[in-house]
Protein backbone atom coordinates (compact mmCIF):
# COMPACT_ATOMS: atom_id res chain seq x y z
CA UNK A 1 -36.93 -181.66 179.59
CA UNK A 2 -37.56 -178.51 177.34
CA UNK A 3 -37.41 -180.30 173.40
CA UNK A 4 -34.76 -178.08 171.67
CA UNK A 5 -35.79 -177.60 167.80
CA UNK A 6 -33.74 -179.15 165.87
CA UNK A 7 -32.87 -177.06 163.35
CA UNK A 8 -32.16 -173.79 165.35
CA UNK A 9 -31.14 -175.33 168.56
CA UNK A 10 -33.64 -172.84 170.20
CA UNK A 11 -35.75 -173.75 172.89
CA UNK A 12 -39.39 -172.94 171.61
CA UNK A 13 -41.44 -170.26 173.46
CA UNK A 14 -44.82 -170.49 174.51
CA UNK A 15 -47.69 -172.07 171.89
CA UNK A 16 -48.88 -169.77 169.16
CA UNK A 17 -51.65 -169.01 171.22
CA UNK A 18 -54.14 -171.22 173.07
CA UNK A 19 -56.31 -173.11 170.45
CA UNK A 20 -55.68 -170.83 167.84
CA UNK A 21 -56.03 -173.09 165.06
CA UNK A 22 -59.62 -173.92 166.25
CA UNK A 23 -59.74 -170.34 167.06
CA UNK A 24 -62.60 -168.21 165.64
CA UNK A 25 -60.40 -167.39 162.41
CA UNK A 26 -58.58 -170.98 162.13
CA UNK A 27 -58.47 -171.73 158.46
CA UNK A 28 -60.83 -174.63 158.87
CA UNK A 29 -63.95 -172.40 159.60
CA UNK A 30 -66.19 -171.67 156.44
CA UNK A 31 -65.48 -168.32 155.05
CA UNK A 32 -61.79 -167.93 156.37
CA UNK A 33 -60.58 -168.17 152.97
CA UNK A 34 -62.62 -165.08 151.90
CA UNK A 35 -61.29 -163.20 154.97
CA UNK A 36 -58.26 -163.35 154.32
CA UNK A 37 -59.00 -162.30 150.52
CA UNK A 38 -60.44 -159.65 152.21
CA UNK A 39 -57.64 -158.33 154.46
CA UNK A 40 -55.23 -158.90 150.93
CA UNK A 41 -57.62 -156.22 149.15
CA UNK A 42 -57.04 -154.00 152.37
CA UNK A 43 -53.26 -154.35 153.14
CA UNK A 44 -51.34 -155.49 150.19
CA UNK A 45 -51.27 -152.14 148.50
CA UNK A 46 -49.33 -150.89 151.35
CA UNK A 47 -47.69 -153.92 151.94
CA UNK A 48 -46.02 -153.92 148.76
CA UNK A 49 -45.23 -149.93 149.06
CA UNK A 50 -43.52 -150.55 151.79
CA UNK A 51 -41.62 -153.32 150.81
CA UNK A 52 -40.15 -151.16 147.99
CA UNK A 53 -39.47 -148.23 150.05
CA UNK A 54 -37.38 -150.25 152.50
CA UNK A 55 -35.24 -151.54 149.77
CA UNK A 56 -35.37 -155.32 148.63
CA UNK A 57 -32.69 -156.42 146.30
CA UNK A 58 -33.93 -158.48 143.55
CA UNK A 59 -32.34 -161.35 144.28
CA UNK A 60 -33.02 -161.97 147.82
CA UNK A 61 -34.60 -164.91 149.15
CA UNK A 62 -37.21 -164.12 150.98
CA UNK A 63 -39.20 -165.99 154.01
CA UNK A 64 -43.43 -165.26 154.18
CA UNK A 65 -44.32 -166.31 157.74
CA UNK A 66 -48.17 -167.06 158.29
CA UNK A 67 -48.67 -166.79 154.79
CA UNK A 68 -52.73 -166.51 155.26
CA UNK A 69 -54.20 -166.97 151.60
CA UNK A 70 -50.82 -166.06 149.70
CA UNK A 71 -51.07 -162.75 148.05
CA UNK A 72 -47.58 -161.46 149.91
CA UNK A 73 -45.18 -164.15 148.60
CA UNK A 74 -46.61 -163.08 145.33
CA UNK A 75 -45.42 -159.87 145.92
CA UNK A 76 -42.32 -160.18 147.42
CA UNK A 77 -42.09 -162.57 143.68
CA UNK A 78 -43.07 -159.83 141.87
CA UNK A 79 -40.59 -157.54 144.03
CA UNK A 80 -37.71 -160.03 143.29
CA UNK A 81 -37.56 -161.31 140.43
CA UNK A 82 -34.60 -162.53 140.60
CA UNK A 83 -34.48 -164.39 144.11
CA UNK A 84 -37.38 -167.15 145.80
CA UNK A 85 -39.38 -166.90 148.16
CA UNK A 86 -40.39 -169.38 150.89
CA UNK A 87 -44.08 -169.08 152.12
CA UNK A 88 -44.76 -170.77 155.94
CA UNK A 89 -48.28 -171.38 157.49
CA UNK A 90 -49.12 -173.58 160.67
CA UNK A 91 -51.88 -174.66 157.99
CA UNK A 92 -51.28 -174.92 154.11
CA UNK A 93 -54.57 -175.70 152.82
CA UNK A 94 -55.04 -172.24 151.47
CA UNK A 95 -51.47 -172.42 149.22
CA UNK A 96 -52.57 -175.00 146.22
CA UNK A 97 -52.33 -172.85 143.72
CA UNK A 98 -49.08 -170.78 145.13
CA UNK A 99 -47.27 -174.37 145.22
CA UNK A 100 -47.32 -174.26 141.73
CA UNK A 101 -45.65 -171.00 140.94
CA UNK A 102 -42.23 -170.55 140.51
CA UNK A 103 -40.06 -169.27 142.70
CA UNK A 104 -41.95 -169.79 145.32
CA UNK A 105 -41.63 -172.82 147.92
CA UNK A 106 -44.40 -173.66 150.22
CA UNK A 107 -43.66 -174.95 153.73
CA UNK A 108 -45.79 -175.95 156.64
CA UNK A 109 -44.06 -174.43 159.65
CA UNK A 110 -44.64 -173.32 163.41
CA UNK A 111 -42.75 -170.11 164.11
CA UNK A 112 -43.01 -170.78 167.51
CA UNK A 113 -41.56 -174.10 167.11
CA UNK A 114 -40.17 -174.65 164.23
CA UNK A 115 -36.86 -172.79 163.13
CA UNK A 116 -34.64 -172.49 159.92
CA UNK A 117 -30.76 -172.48 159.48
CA UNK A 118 -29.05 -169.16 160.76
CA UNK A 119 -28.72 -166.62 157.96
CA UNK A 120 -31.12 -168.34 155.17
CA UNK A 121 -33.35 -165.20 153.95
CA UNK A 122 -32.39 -161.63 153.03
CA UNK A 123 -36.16 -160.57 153.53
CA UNK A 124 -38.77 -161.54 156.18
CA UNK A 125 -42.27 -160.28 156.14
CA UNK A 126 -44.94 -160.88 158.12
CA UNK A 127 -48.50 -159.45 158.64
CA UNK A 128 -51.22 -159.83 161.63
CA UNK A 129 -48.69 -162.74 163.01
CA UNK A 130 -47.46 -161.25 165.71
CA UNK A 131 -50.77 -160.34 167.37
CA UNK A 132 -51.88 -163.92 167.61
CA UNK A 133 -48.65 -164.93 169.48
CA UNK A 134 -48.19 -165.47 173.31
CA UNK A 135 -44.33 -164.39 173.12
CA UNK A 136 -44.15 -162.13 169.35
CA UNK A 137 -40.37 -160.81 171.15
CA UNK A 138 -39.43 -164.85 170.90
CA UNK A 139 -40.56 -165.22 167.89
CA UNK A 140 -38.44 -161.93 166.42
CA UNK A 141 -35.58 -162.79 167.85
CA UNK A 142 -36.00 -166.14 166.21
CA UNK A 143 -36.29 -164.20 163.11
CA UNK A 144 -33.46 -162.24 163.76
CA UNK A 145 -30.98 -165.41 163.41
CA UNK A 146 -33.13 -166.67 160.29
CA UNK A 147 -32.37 -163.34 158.71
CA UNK A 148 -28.33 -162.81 157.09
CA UNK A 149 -26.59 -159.70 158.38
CA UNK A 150 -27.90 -156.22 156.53
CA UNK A 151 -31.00 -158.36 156.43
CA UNK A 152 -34.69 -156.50 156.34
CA UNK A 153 -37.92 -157.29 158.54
CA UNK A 154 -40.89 -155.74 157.64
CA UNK A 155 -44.03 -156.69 160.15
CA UNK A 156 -47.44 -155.68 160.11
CA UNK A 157 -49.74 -155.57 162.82
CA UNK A 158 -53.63 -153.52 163.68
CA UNK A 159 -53.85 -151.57 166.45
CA UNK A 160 -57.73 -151.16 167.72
CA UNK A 161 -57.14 -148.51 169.55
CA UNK A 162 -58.75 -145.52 167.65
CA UNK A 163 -62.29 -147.38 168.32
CA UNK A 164 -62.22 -146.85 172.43
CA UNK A 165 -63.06 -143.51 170.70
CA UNK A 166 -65.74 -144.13 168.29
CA UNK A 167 -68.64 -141.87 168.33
CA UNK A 168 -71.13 -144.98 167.61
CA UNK A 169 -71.63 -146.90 170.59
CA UNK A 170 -72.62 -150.25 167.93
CA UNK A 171 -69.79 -150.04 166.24
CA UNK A 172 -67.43 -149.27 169.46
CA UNK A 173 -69.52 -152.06 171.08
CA UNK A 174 -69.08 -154.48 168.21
CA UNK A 175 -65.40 -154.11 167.92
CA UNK A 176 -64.72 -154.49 171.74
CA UNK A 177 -66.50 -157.76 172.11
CA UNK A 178 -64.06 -158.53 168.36
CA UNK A 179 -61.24 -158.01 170.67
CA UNK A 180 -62.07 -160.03 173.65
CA UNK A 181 -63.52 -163.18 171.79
CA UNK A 182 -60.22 -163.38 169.98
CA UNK A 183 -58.13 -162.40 172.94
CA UNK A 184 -60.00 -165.83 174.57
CA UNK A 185 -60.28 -168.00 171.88
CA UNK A 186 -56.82 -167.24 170.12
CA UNK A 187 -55.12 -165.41 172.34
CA UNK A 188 -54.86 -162.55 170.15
CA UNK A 189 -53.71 -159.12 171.44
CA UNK A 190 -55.36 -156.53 168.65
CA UNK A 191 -53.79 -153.44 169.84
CA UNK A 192 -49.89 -154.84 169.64
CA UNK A 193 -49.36 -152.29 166.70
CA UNK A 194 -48.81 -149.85 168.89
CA UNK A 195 -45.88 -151.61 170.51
CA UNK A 196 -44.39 -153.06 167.15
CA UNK A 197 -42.00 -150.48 166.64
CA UNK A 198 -40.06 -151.20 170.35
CA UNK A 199 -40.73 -155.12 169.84
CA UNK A 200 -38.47 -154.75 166.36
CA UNK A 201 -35.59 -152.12 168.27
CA UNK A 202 -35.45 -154.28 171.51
CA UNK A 203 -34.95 -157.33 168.93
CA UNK A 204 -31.79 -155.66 168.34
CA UNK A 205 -32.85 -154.70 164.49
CA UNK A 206 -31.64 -151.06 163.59
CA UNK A 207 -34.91 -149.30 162.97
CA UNK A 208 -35.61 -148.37 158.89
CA UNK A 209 -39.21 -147.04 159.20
CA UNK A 210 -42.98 -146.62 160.29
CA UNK A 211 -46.24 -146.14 159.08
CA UNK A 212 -49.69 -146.07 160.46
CA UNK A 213 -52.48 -146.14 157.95
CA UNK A 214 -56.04 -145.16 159.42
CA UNK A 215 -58.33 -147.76 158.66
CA UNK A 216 -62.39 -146.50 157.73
CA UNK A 217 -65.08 -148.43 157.77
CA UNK A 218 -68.45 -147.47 155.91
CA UNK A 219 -66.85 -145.58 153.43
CA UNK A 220 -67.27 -148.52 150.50
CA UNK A 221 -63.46 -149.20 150.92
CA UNK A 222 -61.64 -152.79 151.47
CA UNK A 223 -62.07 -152.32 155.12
CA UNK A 224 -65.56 -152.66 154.63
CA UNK A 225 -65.76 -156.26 153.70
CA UNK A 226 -63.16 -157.53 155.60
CA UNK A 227 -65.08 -156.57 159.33
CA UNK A 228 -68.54 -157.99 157.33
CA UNK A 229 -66.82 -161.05 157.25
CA UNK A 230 -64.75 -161.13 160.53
CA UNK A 231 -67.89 -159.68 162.43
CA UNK A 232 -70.08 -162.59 160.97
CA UNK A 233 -67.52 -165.57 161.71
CA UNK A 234 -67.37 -163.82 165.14
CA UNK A 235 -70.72 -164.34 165.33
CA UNK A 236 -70.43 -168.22 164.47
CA UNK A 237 -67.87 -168.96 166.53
CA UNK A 238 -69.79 -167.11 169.71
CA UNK A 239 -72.95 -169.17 168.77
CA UNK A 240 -71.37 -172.71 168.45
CA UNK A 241 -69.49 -171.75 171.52
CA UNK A 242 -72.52 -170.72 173.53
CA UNK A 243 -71.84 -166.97 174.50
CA UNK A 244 -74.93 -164.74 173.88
CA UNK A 245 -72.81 -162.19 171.57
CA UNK A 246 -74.83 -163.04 168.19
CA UNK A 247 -77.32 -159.53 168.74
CA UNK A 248 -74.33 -156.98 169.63
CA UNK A 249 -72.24 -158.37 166.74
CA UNK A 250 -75.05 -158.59 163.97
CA UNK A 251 -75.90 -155.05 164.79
CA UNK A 252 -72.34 -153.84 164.28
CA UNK A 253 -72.13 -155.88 160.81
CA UNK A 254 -75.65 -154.17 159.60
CA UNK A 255 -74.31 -150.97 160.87
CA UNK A 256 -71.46 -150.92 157.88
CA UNK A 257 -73.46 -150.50 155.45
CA UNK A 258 -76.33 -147.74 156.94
CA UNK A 259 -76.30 -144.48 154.92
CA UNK A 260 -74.19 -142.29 156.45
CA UNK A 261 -72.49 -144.40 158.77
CA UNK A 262 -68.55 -144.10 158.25
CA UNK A 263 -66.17 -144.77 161.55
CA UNK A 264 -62.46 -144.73 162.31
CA UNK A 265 -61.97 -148.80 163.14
CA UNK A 266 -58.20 -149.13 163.36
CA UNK A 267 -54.66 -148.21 162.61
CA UNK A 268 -52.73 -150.67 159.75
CA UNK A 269 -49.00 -150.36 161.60
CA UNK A 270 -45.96 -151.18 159.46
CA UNK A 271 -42.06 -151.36 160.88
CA UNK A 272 -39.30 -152.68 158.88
CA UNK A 273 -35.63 -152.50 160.43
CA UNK A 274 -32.47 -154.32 159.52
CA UNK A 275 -30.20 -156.76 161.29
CA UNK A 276 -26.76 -155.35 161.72
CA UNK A 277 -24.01 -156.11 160.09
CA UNK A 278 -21.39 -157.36 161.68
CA UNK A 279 -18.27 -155.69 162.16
CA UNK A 280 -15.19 -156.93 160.49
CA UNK A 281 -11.74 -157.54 162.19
């Protein structure tokens, strides 16, 4: 018998993805932390632009799924000052210091598993969830019950694409063999930000906005750090795991910082819709 969750009544889809939290980027491997750090210094600028454009009243609560480090449910804080905000992670070891701020509850949860009452937030975000998920349309129309009529989704996701074209066969090399180790050891599907902005309209949200942000790499900017660190925990998790990969990916991570070198390595993809309301009598 299917196990129904017992707080939505759902029936849970699929795993997050197979082994994902002994995945090459689980929290528990050394250096996650500063990964993540490193994808805040690259995203939450736009994160938090976004969030404003789309319109977030100040007093909505707010639900942060897969949370990472914590930087966005201290901006959707900051963004509502008047409201809370609930941060979720299948792993919470990362939140120690966000437990203690105000306004801001911290809650280990499985959004492929776990659910919450219909109608408890105002605001969902999340960001590079999705990817890592075998069923993300599940998992948004999950969301879509969490969320209180008029309600707004914002969700972030990369799309790899722009590197099938990259004029430096390293680099294009290096970010190919990226995609497949996660795609095996997580599950991960890196070029879903392309498809984010039918997943949210066939969730039955009414569409509100998109943006696609090229990503660079080599040109001393946020991006820059974050594949140095992804690239060498790729690297680690490919040698404890026996695959010879360590050559093709260290010569990718020394390639970021050759003079000269600058590359086109993704596309940041934001959509944000709104639940409907519903109609009256």
């Amino acid at each position: 018998m299917t196990r129904l969750n017992p707080v939505t009544g759902r029936r849970p889809g699929p795993e997050t993805a197979p082994g994902y939290e002994t995945g090459a980027f689980g929290h528990q491997k050394a250096g996650e932390q500063g990964r993540l750090r490193a994808l805040e210094d690259l995203w939450d600028p736009l994160t938090e632009r976004y969030l404003r454009q789309a319109g977030v009243p100040a007093t909505a609560r707010c639900l942060e799924v897969g949370a990472g480090a914590g930087s966005v449910a201290r901006i959707l804080a900051r963004v509502c000052p008047n409201g809370d905000v609930t941060a979720t992670d299948i792993d919470t070891r990362f939140f120690e210091r966000l437990a203690a701020e105000e306004r801001i509850t911290v809650l280990r949860h499985d959004v492929t598993q776990d659910g919450f009452p219909a109608d408890s937030f105002e605001v969902i975000h999340a960001r590079m969830v999705l990817c890592h998920l075998a069923d993300p349309a599940h998992v948004l129309a999950a969301m879509a019950e969490w969320l209180s009529p008029g309600g707004l989704l914002l969700v972030e996701d990369l799309d790899l694409g722009p590197a099938d074209a990259s004029p430096h066969p390293v680099m294009r090399q290096g970010l190919r063999l990226a995609e497949q180790t996660l795609g095996v050891s997580q599950g991960s599907d890196l070029r879903l930000g392309r498809r984010l902005q039918a997943l949210v309209t066939d969730g039955g949200f009414t569409f509100g906005g998109m943006r696609v942000q090229p990503v660079m790499i080599g040109d001393g900017g946020p991006a820059d750090e974050f594949w140095r660190l992804s690239f060498a925990q790729l690297r680690d998790f490919a040698a404890l795991s026996n695959v010879a990969l360590a050559g093709e990916l260290d010569a990718a991570l020394s390639l970021i910082d050759h003079p000269g070198f600058t590359d086109l390595g993704m596309n940041a993809v934001s959509v944000w819709g709104r639940k409907p309301v519903r109609p009256t009598g």
